[in-house]
C-alpha atoms as a PDB file:
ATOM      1  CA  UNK A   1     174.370  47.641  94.239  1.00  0.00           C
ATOM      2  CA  UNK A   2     175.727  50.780  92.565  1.00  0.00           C
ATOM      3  CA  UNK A   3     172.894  53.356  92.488  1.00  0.00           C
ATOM      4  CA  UNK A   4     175.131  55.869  90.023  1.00  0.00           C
ATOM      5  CA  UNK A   5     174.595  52.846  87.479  1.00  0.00           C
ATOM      6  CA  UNK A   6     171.089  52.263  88.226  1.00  0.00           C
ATOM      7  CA  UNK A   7     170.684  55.833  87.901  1.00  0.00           C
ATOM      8  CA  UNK A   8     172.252  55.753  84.267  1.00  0.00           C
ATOM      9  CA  UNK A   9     170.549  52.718  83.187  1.00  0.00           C
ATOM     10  CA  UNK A  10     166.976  54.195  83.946  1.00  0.00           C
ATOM     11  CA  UNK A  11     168.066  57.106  82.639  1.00  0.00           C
ATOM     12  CA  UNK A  12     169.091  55.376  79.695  1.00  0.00           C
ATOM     13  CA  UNK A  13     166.125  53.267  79.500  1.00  0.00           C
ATOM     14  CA  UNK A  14     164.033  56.729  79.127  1.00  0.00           C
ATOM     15  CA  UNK A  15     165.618  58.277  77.020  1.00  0.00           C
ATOM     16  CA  UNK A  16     167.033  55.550  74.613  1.00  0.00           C
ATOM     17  CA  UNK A  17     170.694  56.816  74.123  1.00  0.00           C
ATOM     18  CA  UNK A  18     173.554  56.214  76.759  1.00  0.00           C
ATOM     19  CA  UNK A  19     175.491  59.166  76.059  1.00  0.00           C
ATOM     20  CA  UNK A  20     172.994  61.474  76.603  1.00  0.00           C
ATOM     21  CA  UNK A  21     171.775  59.956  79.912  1.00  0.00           C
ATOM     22  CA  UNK A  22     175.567  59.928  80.953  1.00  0.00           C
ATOM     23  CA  UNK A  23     176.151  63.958  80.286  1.00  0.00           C
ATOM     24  CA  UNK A  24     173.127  63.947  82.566  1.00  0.00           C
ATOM     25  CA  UNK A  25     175.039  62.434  85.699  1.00  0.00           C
ATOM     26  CA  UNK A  26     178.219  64.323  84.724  1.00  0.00           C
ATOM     27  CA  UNK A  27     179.840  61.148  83.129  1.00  0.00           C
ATOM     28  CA  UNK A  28     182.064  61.090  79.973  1.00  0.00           C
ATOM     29  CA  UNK A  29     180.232  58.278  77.431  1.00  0.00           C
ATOM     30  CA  UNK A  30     183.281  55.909  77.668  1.00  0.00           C
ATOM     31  CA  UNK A  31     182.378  56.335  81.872  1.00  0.00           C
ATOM     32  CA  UNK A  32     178.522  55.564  81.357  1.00  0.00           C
ATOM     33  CA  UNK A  33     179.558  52.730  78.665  1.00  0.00           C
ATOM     34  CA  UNK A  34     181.830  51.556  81.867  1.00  0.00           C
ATOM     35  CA  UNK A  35     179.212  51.678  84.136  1.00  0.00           C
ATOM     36  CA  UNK A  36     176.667  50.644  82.343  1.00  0.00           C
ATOM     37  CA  UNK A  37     178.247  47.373  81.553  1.00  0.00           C
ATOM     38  CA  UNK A  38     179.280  46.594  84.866  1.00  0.00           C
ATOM     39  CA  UNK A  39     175.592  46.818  86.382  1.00  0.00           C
ATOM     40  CA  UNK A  40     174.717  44.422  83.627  1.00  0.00           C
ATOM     41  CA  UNK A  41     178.067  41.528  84.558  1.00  0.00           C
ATOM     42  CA  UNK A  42     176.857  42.214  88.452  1.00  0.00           C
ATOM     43  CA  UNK A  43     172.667  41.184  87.526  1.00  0.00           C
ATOM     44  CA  UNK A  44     173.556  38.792  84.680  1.00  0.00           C
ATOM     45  CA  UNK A  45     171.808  40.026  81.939  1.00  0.00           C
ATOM     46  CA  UNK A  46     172.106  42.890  79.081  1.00  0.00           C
ATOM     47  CA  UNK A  47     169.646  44.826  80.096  1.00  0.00           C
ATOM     48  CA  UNK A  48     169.881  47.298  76.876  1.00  0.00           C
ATOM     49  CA  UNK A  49     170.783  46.531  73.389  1.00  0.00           C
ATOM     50  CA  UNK A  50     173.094  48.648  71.423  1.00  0.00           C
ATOM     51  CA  UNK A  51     173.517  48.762  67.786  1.00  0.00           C
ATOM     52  CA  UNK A  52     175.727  51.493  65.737  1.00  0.00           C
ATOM     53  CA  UNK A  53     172.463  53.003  64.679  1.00  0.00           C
ATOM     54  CA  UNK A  54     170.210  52.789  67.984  1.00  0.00           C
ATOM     55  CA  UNK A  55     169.636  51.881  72.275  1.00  0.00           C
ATOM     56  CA  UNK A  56     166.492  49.827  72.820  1.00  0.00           C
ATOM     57  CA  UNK A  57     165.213  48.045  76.040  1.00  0.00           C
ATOM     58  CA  UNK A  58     166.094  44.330  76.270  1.00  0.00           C
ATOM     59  CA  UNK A  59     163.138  41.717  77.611  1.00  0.00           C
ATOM     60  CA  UNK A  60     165.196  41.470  81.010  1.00  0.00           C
ATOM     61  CA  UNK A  61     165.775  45.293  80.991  1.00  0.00           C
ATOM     62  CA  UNK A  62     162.284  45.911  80.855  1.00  0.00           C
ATOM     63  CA  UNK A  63     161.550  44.071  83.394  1.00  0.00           C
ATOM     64  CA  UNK A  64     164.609  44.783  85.719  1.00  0.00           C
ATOM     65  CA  UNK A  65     163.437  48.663  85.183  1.00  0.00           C
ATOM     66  CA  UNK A  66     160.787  49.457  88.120  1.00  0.00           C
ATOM     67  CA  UNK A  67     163.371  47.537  90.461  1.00  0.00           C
ATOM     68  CA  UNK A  68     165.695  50.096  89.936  1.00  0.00           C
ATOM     69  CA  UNK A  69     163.361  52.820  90.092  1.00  0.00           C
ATOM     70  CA  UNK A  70     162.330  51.404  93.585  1.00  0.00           C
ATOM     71  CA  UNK A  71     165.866  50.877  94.734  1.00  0.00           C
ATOM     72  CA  UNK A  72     166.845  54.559  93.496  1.00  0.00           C
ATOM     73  CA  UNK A  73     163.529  56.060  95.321  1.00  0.00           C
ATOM     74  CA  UNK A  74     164.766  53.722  98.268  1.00  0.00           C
ATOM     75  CA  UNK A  75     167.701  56.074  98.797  1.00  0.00           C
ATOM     76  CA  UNK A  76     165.953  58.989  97.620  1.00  0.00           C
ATOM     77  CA  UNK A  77     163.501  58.697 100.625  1.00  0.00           C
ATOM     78  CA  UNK A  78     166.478  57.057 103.249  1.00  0.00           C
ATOM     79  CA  UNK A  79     168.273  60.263 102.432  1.00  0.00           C
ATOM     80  CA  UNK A  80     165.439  62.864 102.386  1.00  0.00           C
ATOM     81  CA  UNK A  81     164.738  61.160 105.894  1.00  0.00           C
ATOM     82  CA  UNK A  82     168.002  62.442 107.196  1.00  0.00           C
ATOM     83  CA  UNK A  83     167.527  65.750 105.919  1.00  0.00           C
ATOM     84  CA  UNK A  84     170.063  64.976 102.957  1.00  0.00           C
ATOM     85  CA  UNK A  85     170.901  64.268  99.515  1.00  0.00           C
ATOM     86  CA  UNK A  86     170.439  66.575  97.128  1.00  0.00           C
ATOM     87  CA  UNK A  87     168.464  70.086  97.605  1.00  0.00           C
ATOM     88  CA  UNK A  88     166.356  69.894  94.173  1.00  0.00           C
ATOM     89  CA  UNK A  89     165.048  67.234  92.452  1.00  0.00           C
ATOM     90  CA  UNK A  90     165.500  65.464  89.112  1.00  0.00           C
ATOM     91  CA  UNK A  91     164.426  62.830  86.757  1.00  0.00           C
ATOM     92  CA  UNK A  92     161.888  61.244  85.012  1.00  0.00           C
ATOM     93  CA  UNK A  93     158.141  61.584  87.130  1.00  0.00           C
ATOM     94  CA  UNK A  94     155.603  59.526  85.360  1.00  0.00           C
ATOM     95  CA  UNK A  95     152.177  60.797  85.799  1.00  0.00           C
ATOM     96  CA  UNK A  96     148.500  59.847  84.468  1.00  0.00           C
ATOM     97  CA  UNK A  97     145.810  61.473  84.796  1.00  0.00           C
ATOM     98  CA  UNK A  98     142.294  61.951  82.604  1.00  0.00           C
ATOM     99  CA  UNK A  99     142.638  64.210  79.437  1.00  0.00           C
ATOM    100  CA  UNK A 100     139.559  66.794  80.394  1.00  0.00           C
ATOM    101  CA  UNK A 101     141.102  67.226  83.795  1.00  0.00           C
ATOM    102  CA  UNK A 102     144.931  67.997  82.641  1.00  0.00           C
ATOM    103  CA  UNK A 103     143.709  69.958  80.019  1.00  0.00           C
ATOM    104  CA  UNK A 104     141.385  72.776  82.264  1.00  0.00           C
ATOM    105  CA  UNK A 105     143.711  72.255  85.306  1.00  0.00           C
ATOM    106  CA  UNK A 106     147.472  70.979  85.427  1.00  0.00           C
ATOM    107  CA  UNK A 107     148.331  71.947  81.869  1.00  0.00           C
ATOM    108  CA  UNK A 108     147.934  75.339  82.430  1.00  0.00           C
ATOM    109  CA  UNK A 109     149.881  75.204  86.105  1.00  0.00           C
ATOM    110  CA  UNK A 110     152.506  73.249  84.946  1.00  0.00           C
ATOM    111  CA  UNK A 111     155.562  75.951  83.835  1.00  0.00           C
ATOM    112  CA  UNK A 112     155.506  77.234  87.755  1.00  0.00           C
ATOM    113  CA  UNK A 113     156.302  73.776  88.729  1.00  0.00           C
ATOM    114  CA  UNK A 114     158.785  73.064  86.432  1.00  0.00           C
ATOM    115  CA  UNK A 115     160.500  76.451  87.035  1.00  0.00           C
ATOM    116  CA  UNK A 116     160.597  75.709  90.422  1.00  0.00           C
ATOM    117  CA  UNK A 117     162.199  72.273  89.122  1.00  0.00           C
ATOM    118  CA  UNK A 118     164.477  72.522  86.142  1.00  0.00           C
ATOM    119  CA  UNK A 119     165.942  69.048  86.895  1.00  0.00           C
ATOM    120  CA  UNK A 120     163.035  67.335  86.628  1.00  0.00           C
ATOM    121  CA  UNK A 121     161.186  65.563  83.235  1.00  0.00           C
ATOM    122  CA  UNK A 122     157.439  65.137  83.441  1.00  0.00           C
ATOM    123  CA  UNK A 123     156.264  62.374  81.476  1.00  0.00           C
ATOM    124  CA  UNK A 124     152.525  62.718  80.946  1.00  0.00           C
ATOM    125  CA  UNK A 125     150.089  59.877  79.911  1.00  0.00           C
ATOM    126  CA  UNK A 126     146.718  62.286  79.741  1.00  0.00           C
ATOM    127  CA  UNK A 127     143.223  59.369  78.782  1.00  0.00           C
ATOM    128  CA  UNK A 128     140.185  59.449  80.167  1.00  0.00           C
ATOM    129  CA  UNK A 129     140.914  55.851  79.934  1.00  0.00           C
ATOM    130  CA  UNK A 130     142.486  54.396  83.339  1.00  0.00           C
ATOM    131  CA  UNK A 131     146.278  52.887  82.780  1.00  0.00           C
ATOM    132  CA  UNK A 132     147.501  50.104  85.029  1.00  0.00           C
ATOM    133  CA  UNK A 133     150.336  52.103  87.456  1.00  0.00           C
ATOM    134  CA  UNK A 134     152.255  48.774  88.307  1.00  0.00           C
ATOM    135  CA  UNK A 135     152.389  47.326  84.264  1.00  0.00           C
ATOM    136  CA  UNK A 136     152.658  50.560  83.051  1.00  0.00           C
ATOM    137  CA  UNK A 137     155.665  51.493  85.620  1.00  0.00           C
ATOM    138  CA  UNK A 138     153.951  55.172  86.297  1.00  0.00           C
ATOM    139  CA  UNK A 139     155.277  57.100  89.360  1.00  0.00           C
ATOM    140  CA  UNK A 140     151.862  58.856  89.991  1.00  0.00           C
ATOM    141  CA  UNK A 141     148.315  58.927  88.353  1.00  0.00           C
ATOM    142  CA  UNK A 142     145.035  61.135  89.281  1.00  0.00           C
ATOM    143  CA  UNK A 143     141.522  59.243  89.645  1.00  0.00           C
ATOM    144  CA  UNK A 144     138.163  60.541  89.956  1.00  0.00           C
ATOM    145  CA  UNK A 145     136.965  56.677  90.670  1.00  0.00           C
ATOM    146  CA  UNK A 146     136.282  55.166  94.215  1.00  0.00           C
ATOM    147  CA  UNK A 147     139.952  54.270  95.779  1.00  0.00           C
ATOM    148  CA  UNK A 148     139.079  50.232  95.661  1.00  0.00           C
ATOM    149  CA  UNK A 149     142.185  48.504  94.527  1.00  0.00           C
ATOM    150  CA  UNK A 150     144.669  47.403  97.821  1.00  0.00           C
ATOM    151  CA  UNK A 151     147.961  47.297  95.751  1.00  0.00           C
ATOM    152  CA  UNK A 152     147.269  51.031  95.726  1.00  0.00           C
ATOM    153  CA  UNK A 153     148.031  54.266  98.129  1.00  0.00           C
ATOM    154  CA  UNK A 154     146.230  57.827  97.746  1.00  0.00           C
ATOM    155  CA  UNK A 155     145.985  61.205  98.565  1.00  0.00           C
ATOM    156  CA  UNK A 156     142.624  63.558  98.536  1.00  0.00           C
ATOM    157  CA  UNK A 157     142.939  65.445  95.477  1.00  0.00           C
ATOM    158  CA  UNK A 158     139.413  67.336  95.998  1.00  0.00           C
ATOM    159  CA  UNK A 159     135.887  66.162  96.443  1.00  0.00           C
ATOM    160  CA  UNK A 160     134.569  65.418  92.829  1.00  0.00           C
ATOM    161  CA  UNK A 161     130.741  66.488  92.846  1.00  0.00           C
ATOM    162  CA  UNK A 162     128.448  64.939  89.959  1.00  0.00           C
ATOM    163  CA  UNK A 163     126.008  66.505  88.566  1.00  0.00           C
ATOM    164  CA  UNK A 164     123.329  66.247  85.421  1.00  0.00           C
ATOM    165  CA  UNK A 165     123.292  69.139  83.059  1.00  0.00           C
ATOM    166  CA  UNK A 166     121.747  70.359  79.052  1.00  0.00           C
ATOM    167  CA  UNK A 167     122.158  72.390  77.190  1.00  0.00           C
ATOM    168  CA  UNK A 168     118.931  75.260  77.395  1.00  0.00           C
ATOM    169  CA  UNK A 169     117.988  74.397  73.199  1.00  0.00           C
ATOM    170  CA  UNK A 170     117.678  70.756  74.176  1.00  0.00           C
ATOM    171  CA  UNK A 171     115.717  71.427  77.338  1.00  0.00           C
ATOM    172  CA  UNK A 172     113.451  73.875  75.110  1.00  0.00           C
ATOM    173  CA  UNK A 173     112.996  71.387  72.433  1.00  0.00           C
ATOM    174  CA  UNK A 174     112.268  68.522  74.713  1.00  0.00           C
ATOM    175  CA  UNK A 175     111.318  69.603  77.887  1.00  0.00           C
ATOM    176  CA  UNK A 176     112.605  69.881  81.476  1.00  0.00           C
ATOM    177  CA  UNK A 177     112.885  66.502  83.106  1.00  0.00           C
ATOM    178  CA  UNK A 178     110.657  66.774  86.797  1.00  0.00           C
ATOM    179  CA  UNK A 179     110.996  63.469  88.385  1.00  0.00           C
ATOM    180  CA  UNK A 180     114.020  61.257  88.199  1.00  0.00           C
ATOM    181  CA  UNK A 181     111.617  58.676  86.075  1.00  0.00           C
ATOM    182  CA  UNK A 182     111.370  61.327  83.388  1.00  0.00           C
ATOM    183  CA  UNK A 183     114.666  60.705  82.436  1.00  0.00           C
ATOM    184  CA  UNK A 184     114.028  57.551  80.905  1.00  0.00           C
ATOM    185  CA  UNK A 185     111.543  59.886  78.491  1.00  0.00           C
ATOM    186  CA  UNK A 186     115.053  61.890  77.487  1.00  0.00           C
ATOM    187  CA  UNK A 187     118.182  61.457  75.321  1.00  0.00           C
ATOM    188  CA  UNK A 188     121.138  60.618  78.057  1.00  0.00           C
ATOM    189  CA  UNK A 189     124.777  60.933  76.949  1.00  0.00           C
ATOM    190  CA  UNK A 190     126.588  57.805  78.560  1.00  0.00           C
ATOM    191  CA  UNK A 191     130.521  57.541  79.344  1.00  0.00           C
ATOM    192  CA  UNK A 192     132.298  54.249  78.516  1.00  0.00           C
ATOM    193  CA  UNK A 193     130.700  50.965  80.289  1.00  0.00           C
ATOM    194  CA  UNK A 194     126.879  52.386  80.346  1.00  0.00           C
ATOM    195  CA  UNK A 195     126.489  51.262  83.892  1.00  0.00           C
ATOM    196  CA  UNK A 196     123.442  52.635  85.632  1.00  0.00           C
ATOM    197  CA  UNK A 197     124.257  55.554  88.161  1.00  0.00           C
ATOM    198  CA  UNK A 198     122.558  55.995  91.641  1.00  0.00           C
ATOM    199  CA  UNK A 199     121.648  59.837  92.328  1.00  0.00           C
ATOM    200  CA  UNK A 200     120.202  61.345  95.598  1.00  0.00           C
ATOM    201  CA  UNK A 201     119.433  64.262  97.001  1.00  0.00           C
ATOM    202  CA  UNK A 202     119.379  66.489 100.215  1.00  0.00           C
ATOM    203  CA  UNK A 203     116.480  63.931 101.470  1.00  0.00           C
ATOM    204  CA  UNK A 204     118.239  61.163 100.930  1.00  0.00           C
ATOM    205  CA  UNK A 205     115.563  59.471  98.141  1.00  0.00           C
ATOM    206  CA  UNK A 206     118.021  57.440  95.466  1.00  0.00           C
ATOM    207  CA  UNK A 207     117.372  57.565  91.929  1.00  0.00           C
ATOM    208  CA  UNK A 208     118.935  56.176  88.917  1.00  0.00           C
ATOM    209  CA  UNK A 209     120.745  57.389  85.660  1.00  0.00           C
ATOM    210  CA  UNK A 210     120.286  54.685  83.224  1.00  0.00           C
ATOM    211  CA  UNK A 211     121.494  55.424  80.094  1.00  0.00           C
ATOM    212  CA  UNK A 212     120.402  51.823  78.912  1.00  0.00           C
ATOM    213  CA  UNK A 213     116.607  52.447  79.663  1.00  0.00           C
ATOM    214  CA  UNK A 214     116.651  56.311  77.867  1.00  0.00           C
ATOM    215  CA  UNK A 215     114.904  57.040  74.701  1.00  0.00           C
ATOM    216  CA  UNK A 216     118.420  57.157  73.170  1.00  0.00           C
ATOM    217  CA  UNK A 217     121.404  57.053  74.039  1.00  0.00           C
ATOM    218  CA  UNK A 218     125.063  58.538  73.087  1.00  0.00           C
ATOM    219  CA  UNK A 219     128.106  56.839  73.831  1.00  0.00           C
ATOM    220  CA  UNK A 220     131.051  58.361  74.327  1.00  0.00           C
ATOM    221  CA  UNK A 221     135.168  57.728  76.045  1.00  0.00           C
ATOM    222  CA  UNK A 222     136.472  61.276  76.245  1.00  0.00           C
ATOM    223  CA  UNK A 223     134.974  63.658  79.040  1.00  0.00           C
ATOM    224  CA  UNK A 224     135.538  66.613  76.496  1.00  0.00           C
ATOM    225  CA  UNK A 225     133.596  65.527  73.959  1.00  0.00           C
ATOM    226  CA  UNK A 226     130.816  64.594  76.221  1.00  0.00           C
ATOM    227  CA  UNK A 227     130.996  68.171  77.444  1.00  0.00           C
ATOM    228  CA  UNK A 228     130.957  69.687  73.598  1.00  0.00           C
ATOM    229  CA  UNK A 229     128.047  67.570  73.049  1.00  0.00           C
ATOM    230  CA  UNK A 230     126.040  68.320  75.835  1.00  0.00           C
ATOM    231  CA  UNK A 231     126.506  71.662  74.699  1.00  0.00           C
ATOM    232  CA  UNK A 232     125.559  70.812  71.265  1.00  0.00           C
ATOM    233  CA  UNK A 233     121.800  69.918  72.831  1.00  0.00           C
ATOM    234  CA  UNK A 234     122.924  66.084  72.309  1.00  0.00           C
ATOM    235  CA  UNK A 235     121.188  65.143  75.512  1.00  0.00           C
ATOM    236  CA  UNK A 236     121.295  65.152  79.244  1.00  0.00           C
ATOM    237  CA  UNK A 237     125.033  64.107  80.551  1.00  0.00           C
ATOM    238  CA  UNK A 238     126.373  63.139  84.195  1.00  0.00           C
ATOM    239  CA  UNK A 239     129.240  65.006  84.765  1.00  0.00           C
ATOM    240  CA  UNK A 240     131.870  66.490  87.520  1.00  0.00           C
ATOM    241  CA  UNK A 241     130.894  69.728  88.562  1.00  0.00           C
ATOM    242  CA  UNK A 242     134.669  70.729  87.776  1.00  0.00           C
ATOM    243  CA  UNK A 243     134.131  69.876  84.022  1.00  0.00           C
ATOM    244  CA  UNK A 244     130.825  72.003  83.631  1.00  0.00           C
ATOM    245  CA  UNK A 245     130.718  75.028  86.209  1.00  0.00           C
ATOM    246  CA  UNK A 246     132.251  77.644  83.622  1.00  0.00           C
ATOM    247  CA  UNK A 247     129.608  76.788  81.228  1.00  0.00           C
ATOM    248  CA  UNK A 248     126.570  76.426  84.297  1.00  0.00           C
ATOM    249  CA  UNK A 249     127.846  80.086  85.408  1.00  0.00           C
ATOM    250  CA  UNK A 250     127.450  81.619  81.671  1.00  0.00           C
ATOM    251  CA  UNK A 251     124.149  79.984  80.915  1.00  0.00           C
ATOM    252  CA  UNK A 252     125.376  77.718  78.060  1.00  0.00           C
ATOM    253  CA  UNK A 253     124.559  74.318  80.418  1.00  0.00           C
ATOM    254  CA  UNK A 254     121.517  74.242  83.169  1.00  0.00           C
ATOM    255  CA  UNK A 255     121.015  71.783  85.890  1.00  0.00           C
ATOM    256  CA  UNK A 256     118.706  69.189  85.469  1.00  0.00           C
ATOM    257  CA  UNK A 257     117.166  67.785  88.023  1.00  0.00           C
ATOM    258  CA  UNK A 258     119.381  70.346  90.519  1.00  0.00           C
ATOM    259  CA  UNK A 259     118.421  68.700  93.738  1.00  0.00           C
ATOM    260  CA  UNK A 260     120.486  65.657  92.638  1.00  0.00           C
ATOM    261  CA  UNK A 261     123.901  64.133  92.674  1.00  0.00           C
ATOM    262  CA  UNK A 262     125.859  61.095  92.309  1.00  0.00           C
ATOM    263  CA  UNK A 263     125.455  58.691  95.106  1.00  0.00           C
ATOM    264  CA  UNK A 264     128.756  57.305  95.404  1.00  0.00           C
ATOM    265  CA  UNK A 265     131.147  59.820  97.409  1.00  0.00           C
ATOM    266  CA  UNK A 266     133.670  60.213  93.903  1.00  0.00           C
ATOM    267  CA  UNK A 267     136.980  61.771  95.260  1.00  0.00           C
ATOM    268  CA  UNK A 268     139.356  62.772  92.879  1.00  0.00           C
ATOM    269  CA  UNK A 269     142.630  60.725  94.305  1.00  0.00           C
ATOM    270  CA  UNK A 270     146.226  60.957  93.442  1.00  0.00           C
ATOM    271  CA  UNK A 271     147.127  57.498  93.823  1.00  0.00           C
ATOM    272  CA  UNK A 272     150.434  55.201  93.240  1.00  0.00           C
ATOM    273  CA  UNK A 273     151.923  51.918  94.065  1.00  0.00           C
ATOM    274  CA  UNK A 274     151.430  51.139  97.708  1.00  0.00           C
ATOM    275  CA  UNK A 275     154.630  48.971  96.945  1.00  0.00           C
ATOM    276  CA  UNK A 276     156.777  52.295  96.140  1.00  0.00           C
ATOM    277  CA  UNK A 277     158.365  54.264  98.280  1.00  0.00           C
ATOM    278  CA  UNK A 278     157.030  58.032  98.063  1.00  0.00           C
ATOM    279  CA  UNK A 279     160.391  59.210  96.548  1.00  0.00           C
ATOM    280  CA  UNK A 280     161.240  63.248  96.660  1.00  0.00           C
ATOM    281  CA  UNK A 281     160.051  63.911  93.336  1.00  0.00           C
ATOM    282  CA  UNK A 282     156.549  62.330  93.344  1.00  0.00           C
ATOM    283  CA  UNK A 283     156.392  64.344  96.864  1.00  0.00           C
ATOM    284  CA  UNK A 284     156.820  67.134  95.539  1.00  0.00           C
ATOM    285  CA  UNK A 285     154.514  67.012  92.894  1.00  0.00           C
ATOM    286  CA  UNK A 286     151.747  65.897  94.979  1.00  0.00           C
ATOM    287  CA  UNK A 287     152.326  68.421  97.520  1.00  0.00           C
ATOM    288  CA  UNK A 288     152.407  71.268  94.385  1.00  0.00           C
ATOM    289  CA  UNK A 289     149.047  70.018  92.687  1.00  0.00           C
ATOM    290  CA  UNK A 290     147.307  69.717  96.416  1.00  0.00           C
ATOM    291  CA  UNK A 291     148.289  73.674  97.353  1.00  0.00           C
ATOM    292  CA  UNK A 292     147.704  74.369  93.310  1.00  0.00           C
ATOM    293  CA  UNK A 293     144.278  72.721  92.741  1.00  0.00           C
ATOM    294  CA  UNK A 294     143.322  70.957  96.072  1.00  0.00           C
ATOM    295  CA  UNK A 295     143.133  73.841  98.804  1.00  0.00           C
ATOM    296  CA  UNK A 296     141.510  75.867  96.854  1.00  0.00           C
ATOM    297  CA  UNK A 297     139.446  74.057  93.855  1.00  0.00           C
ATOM    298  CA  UNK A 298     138.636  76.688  90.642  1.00  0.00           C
ATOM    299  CA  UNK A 299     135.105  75.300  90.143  1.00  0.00           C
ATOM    300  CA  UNK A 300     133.925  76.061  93.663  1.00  0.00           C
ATOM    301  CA  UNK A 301     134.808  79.365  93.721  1.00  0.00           C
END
């Protein structure tokens, strides 16, 4: 199969206009038309619709579309392999990642890589709410959850540490928690499902943050917010040392209970498709974020 026209048709499928995805490969629009219509006669199906007015992705085109991102990162890799193709890279990378994260860390790093890539279009879904990489056709997403599904491949990001920490008024107003069983005496500020949380420390004795047997209890889906209202003297909040070590070192958030952490062993993962080949430009991303963030993480410093 043709990869120039599977290269113009995710192109196309991206950006929603065949011209413009055409000047991008260096072909006049009557050329991309061409092509375009020729990859559909050779798969049997019109994969986008066109109207004098718009592009938009047909049912079959939409499906069709992560097979030809596979098949283009096929050659991508074969050719990489070999020590050829071409020297930069360029596209469309698809990343996910959780919004508090991006924001203190890869927003702020992102111009050097894309200086050092000009060919390349990030397309960032930033939620502190996970996406589904296969259905949602994304190249690349970060995780700071346990690496548990098999469909899935990873690399070590960084150790993510959890911690409990409040705000100094709250802690004045209602007291220090001693024991882990004080904490059901406290206001706890709970993220998404509520689940209780094992915590342990350097002796190995577990305890549990259980936001459903607190005095009270906040509920809240954004890891920002959390932070702003732990601040706020809202309560007591588990969080990921990276999140909350600016605002332990200035004294506006103190450790509770600082002999404990999580349990679990979270990692923070970049993870993608164990079905996809590890094409050039999620590669090289990886390998930028790793030497960026990974070798030498901010909040351990």
């Amino acid at each position: 199969m043709d990869t120039d026209g599977l290269r113009l048709f995710v192109l196309a499928a991206e950006a929603l206009n065949i011209s413009a995805a055409g000047r991008r490969l260096g072909m006049a629009p009557a050329v991309a038309s061409a092509k375009l219509a020729k990859l559909e006669h050779n798969v049997g199906a019109d994969l986008l619709h066109r109207t004098t007015r718009k592009v938009s992705l047909s049912v079959e085109g939409a499906d069709f579309l992560p097979f030809a991102r596979e098949m283009i990162a096929q050659e991508d890799a074969a050719l990489a392999a070999l020590g050829k193709g071409a020297a930069h890279v360029s596209g469309t990378l698809r990343f996910a990642a959780p919004s508090t994260f991006a924001q203190l860390y890869i927003a702020p790093i992102l111009p050097k890589f894309l200086d050092a890539h000009p060919e390349l279009t990030l397309d960032l879904r930033l939620s502190d709410l996970q996406f589904d990489l296969i259905e949602g056709s994304y190249d690349l997403a970060l995780r700071n959850a346990p690496l548990l599904d098999t469909s899935l491949k990873g690399r070590k990001l960084a150790d993510d540490t959890r911690i409990l920490c409040a705000s100094p008024d709250y802690l004045a107003e209602h007291g220090a928690p001693e024991e882990p069983e004080d904490l059901t005496r406290h206001s706890l500020i709970a993220f998404r499902d509520r689940r209780p949380r094992a915590m342990k420390n350097s002796q190995g004795t577990v305890a549990m943050f259980d936001p459903e047997a607190a005095r009270s209890q906040l509920i809240m889906d954004d890891g920002l917010s959390q932070k702003r209202a732990t601040l706020a003297g809202a309560g007591i909040s588990l969080n990921g040392l990276w999140s909350v070590h600016d605002a332990l070192a200035s004294g506006q958030l103190t450790r509770v209970l600082p002999s404990y952490e999580a349990a679990e062993e979270n990692v923070l993962w970049l993870i993608y498709p164990k079905s996809n080949v590890l094409s050039p430009k999620v590669r090289v991303f990886m390998d930028f974020l790793i030497a960026e963030i990974g070798k030498n993480p901010p909040w351990k410093h």
